[in-house]
Every structure is written in structure tokens, then in C-alpha cells.
C-alpha atoms as a PDB file:
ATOM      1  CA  UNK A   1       0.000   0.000   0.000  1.00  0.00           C
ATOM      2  CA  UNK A   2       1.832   3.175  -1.183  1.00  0.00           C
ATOM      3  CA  UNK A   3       1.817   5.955   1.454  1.00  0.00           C
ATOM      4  CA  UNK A   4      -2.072   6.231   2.848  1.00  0.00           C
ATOM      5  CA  UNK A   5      -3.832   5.564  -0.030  1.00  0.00           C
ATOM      6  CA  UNK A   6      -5.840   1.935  -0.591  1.00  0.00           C
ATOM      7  CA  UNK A   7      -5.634   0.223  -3.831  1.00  0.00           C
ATOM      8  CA  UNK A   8      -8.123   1.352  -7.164  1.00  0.00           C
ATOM      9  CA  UNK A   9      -9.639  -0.482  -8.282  1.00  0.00           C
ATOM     10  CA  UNK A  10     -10.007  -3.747  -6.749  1.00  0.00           C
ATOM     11  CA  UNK A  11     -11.128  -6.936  -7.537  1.00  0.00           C
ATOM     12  CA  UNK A  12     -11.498 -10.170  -5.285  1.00  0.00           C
ATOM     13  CA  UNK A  13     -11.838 -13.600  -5.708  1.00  0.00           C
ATOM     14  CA  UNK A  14     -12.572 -16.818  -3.479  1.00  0.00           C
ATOM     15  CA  UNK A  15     -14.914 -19.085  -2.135  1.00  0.00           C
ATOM     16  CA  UNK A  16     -17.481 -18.656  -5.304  1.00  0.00           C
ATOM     17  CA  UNK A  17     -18.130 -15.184  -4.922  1.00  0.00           C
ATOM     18  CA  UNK A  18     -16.158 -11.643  -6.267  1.00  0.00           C
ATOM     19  CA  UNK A  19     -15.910  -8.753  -4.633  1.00  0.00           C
ATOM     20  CA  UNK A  20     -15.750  -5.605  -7.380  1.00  0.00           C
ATOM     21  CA  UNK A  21     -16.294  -2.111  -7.514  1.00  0.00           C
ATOM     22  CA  UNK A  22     -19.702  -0.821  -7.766  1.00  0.00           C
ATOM     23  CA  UNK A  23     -21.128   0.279 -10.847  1.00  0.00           C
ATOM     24  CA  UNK A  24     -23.369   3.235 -12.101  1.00  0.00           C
ATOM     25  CA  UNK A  25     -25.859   0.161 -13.510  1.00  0.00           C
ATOM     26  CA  UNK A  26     -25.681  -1.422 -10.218  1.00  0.00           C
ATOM     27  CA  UNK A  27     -28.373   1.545  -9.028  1.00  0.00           C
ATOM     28  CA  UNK A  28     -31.448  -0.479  -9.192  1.00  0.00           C
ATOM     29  CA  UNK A  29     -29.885  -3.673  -7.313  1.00  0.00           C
ATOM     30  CA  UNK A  30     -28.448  -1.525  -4.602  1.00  0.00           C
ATOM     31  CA  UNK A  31     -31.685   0.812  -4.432  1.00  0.00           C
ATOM     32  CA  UNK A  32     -33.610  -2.661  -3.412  1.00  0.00           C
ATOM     33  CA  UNK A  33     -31.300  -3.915  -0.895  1.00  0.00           C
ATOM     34  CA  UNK A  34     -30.543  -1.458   1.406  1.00  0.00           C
ATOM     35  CA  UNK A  35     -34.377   0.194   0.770  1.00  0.00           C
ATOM     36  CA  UNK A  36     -35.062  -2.764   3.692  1.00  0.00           C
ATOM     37  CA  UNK A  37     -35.893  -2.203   7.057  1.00  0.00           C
ATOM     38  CA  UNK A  38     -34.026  -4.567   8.496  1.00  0.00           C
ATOM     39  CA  UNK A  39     -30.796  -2.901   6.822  1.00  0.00           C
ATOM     40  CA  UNK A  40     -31.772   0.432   8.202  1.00  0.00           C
ATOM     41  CA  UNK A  41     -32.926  -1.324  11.734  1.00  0.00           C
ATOM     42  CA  UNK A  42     -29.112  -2.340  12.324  1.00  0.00           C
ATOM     43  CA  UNK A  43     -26.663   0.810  10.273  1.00  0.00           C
ATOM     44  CA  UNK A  44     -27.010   4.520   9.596  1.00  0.00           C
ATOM     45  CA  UNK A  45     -28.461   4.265   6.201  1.00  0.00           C
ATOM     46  CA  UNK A  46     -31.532   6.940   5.310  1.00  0.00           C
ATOM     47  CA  UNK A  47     -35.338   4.994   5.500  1.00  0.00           C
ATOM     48  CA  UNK A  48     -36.593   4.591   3.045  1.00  0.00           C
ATOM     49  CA  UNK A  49     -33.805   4.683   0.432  1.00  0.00           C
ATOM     50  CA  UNK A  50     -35.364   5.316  -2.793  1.00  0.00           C
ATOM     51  CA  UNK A  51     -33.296   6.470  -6.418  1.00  0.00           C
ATOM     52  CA  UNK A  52     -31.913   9.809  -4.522  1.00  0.00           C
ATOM     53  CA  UNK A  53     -29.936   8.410  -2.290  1.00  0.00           C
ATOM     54  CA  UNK A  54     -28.520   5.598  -4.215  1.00  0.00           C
ATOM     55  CA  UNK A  55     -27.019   8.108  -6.447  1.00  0.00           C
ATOM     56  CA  UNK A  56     -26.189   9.848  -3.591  1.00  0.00           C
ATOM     57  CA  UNK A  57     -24.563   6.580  -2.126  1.00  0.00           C
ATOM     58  CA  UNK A  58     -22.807   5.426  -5.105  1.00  0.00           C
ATOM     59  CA  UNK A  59     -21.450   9.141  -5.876  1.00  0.00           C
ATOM     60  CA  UNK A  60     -19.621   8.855  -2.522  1.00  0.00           C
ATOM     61  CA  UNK A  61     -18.546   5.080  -2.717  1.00  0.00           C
ATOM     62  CA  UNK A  62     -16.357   6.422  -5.852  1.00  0.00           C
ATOM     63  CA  UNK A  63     -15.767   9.433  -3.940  1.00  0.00           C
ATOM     64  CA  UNK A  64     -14.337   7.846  -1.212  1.00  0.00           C
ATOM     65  CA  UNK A  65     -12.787   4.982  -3.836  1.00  0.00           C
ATOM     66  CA  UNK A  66     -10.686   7.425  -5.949  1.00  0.00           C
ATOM     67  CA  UNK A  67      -9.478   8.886  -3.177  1.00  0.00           C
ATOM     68  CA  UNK A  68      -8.036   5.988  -1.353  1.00  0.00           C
ATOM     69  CA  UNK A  69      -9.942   6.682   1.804  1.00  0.00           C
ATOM     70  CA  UNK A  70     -11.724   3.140   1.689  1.00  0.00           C
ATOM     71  CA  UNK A  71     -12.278  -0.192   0.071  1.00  0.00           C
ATOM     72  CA  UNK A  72     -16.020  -0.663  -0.671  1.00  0.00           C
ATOM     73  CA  UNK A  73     -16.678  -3.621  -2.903  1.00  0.00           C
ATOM     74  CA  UNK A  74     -19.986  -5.087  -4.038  1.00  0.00           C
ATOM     75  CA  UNK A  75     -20.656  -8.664  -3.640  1.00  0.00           C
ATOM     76  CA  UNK A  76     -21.490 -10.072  -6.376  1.00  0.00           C
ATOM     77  CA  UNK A  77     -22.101 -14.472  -6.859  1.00  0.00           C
ATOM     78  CA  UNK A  78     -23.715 -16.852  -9.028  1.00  0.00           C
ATOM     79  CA  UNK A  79     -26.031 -14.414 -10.811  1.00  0.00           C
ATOM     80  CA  UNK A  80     -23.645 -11.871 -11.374  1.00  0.00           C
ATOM     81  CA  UNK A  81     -25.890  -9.167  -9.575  1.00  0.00           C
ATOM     82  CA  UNK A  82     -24.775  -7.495  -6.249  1.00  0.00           C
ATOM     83  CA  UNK A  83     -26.164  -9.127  -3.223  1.00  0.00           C
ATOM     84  CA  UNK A  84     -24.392  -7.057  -0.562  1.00  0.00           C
ATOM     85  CA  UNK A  85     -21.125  -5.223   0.166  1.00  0.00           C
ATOM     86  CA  UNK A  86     -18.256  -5.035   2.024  1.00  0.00           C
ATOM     87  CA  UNK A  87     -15.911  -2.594   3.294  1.00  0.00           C
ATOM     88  CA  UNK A  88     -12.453  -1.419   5.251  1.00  0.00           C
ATOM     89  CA  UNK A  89     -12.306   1.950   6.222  1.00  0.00           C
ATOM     90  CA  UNK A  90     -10.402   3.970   9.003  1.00  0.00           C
ATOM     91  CA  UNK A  91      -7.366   2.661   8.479  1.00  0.00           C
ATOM     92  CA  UNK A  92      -4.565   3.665  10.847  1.00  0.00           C
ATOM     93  CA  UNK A  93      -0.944   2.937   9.757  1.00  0.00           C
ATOM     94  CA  UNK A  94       0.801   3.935  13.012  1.00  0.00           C
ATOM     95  CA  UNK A  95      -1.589   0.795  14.305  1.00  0.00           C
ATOM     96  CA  UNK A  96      -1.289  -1.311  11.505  1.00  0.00           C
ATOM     97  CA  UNK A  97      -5.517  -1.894  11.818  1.00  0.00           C
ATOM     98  CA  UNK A  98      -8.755  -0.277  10.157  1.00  0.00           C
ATOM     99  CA  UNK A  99     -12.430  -1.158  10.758  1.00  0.00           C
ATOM    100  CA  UNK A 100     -14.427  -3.416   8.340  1.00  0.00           C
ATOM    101  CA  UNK A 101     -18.205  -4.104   7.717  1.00  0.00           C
ATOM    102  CA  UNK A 102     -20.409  -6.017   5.602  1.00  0.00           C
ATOM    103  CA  UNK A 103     -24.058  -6.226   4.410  1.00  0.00           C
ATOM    104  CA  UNK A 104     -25.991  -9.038   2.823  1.00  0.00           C
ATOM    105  CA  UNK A 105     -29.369  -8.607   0.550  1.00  0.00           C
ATOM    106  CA  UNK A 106     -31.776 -10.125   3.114  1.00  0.00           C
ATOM    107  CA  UNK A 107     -33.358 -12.290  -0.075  1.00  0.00           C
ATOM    108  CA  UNK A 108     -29.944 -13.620  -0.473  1.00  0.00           C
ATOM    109  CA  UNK A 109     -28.802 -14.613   3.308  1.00  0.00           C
ATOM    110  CA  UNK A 110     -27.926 -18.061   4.508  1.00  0.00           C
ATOM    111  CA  UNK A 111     -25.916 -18.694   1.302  1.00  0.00           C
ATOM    112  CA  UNK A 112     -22.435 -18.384   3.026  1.00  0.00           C
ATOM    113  CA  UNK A 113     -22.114 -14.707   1.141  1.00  0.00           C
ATOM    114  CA  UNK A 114     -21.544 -12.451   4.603  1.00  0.00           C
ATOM    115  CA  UNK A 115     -18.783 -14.989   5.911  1.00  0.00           C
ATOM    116  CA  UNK A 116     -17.335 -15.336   2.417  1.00  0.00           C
ATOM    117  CA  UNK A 117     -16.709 -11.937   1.758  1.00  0.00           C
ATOM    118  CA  UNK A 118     -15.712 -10.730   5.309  1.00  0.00           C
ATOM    119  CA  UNK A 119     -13.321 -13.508   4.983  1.00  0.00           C
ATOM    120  CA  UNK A 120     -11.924 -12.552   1.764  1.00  0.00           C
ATOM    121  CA  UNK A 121     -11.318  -9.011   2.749  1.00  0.00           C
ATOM    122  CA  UNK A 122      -9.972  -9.632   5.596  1.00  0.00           C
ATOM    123  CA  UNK A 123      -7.244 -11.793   3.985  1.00  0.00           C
ATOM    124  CA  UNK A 124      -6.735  -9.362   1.642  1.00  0.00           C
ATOM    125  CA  UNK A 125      -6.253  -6.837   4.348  1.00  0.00           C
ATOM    126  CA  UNK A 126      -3.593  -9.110   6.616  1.00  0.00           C
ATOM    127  CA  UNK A 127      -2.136 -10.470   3.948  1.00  0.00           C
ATOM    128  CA  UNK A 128      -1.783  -7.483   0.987  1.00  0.00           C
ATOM    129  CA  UNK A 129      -2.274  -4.581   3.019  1.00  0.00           C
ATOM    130  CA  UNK A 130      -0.256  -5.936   5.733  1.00  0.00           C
ATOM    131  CA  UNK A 131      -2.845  -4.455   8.592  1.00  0.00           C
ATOM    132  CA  UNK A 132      -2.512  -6.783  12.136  1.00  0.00           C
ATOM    133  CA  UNK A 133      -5.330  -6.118  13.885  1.00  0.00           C
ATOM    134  CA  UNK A 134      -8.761  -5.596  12.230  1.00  0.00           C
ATOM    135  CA  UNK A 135     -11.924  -4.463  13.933  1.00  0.00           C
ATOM    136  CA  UNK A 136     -15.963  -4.855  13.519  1.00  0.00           C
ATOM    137  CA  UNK A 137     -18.549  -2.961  15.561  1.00  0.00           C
ATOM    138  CA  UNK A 138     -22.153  -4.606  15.964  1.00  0.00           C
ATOM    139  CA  UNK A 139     -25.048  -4.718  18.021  1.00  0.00           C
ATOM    140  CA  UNK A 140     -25.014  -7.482  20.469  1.00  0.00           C
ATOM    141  CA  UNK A 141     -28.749  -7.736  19.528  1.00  0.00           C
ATOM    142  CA  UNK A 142     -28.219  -8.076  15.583  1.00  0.00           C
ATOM    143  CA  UNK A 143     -27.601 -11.812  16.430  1.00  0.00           C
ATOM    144  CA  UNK A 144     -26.964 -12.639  12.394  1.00  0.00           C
ATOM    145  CA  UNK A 145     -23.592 -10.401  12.147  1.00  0.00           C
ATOM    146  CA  UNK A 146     -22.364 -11.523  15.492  1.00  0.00           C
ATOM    147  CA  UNK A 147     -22.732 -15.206  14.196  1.00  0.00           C
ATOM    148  CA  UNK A 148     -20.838 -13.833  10.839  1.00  0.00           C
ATOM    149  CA  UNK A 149     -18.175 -11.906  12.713  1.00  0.00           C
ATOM    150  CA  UNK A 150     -17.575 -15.915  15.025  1.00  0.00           C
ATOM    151  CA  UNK A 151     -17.569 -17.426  12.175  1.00  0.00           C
ATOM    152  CA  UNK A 152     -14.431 -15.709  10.750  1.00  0.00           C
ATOM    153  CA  UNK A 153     -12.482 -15.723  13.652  1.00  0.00           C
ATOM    154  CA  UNK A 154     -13.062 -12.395  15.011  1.00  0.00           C
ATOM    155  CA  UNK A 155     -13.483 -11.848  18.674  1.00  0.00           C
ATOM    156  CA  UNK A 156     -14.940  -9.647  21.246  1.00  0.00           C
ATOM    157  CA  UNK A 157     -12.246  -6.911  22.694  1.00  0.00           C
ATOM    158  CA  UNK A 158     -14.521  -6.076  26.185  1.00  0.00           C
ATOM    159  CA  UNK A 159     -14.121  -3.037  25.088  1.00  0.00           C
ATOM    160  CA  UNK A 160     -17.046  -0.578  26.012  1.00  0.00           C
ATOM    161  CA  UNK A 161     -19.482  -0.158  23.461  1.00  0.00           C
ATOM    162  CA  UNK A 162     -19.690   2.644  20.882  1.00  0.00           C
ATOM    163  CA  UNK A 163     -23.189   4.612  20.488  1.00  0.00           C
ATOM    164  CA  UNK A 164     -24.128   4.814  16.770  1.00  0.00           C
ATOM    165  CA  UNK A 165     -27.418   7.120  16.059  1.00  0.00           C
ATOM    166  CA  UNK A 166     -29.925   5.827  13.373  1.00  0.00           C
ATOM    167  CA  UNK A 167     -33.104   5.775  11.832  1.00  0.00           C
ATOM    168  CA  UNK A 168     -34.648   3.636  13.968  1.00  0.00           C
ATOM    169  CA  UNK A 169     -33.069   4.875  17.166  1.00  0.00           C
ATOM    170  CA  UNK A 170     -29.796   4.142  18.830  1.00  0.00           C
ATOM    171  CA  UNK A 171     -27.498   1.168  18.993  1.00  0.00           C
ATOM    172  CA  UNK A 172     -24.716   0.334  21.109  1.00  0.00           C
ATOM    173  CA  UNK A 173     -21.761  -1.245  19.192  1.00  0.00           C
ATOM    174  CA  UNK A 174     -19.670  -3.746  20.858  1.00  0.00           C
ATOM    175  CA  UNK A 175     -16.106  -4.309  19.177  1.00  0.00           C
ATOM    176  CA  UNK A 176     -14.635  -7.822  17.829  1.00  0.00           C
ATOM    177  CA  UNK A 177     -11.328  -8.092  16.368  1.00  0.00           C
ATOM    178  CA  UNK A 178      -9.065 -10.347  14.388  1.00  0.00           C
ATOM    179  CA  UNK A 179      -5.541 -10.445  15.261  1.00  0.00           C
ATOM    180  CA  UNK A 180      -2.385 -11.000  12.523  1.00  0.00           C
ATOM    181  CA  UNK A 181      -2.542 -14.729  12.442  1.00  0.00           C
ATOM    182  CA  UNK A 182      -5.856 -15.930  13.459  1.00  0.00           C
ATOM    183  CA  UNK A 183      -7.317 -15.985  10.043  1.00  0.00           C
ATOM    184  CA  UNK A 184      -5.120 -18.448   8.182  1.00  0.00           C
ATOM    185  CA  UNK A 185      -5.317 -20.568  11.212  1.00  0.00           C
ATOM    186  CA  UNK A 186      -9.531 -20.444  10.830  1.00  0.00           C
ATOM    187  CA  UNK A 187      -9.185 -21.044   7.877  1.00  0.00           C
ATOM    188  CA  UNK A 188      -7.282 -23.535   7.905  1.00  0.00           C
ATOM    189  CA  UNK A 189      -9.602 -25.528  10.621  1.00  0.00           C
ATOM    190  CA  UNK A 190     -12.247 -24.883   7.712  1.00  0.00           C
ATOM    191  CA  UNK A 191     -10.896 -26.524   4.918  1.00  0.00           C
ATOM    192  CA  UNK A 192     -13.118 -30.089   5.520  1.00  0.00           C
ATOM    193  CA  UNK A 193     -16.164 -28.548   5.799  1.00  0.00           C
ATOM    194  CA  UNK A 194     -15.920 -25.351   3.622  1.00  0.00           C
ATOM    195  CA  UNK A 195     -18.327 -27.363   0.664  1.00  0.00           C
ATOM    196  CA  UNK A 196     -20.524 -28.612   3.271  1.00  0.00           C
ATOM    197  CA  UNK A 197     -21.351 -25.104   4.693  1.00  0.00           C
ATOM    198  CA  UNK A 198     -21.848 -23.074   1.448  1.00  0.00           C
ATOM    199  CA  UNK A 199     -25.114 -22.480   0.297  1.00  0.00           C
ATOM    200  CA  UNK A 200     -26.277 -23.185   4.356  1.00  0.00           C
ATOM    201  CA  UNK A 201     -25.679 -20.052   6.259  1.00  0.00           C
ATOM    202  CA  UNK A 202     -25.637 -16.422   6.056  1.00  0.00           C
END
């Protein structure tokens, strides 16, 4: 990674899914996942997200792309159509560790898509990007990321939890974190089942 600046553009591959840059076409798919309440119950996202602010949205994904400030990546699998996204942001050098977060089309959960791609990036991050020590920050109650953030290895800090403001009310983030290391060894211990799970969970 040269200076502060995060690689663009980016593509991913693993686990039968890519991670890509979002596209200008990709308006209507992205319009109809996150216009969900269940997205908006659990992030910061406007309710109801209509055309506006998807154009809005996507203007600052490539924004924020261009710049280098952040990795946001669509999720695309076997249709070829985003189903969710994924993203690393507030990355801090001096710490070697930034923050990342993920979101999953709520037709398209239980498919292994949230775990794939949070995995993927988070490879990417330790091993390309060099980072050690990568963070999430999620409800307690949203019990479908916390089972996302277990399943790839990351754990809870005990560190005291972060008030986020939204559209339905506040949250209280707790923090998990993956260490340098602990992802090629969960991976590893996933190998054997890996086939078995796909297509099973979210």
C-alpha cells in the first residue's frame, strides 16, 4: 500500500463469490437492498432509500474509492448481480488496523455470502495490506452479524461499546477483532467442511 492511499480499483476472488467495484448500472440492485428495514434497523443508512440516495450513495462510494480513503466492494455471486457489500475503512498505519463491515441482501442470506466476503477481505487486508489487527462494531442484539463476525475468527475486545445514532433509534456497538494470524489458522480448521457449509448459512 503506497503511502495512505488503498488500492483502485479492486477486484477479489474466493470461495465462489467476487468482490468488485460498484457500478453506475448497479443503481437499481443496490436501491432494493438497502431500501429494507431490516438494513436500516441495524446501520445509519436513510429509511426509506429510494433512487436519490442511491445516487447519492454510489457518488460517494467512488468518492471515497478514488481517493483511497476506503475499500467498498460489491458482492457479487452466481447471478452476477450485487447481493451485498463489504468494506475497510479507518485505516490507521501507526496501528497497523482499520475497521471493516459487511451487508448481505436479506433475499440472499444463509448462502455463506456475509462470511465469504468478510473472509476474503480480511485476507486481503492481513495479507496485501499488511494491517494486524482488524476491527468490527455490531449490536449485540443483531444476532446474524455476530454469528458472521464468530464465524471468521473475530473476537470480542470487552471493550465498552460505541453509540451509533440511526433511523430507527440508537445502537450500542460492541467491538470484535481479528488479530495478525488468526485468520489463516480459521481457515485452515475450515478446509473439511468449507463445501458442506456453502449455500447453508448467512
Amino acid at each position: 500500500m503506497a503511502g495512505s492511499r488503498l488500492p483502485f480499483p479492486l477486484t477479489l476472488t474466493g470461495d465462489g463469490i467476487t468482490l468488485r467495484e460498484w457500478r453506475s448500472e448497479d443503481l437499481d440492485d443496490l436501491v432494493r437492498m438497502l431500501d429494507e428495514p431490516e438494513i436500516a434497523r441495524w446501520s445509519p443508512m436513510p429509511s426509506p432509500f429510494d433512487v436519490e440516495a442511491g445516487i447519492a450513495y454510489l457518488k460517494r462510494c467512488y468518492q471515497n474509492r478514488v481517493s483511497g480513503q476506503r475499500i467498498q466492494l460489491a458482492i457479487v455471486a452466481d447471478s452476477g448481480r450485487p447481493v451485498g457489500e463489504v468494506l475497510l475503512f479507518g485505516v490507521d498505519l501507526g496501528l497497523k488496523e482499520a475497521e471493516l463491515g459487511y451487508l448481505v441482501d436479506v433475499r440472499e442470506r444463509r448462502r455463506g455470502l456475509a462470511s465469504g466476503a468478510l473472509s476474503l477481505l480480511s485476507a486481503y487486508a492481513q495479507n496485501s495490506l499488511h494491517l494486524g489487527r482488524l476491527l468490527l462494531r455490531i449490536d449485540p442484539r443483531n444476532v446474524s452479524s455476530t454469528a458472521v463476525a464468530r464465524r471468521c475468527g473475530y473476537r470480542l475486545t470487552g471493550e465498552a461499546p460505541i453509540l451509533q445514532e440511526g433511523p430507527h433509534g440508537s445502537s450500542r456497538l460492541d467491538t470484535w477483532e481479528l488479530l495478525e494470524g488468526q485468520a489463516d489458522s480459521r481457515r485452515d480448521r475450515q478446509k473439511n467442511v468449507a463445501s458442506r457449509r456453502y449455500g447453508r448459512r448467512t
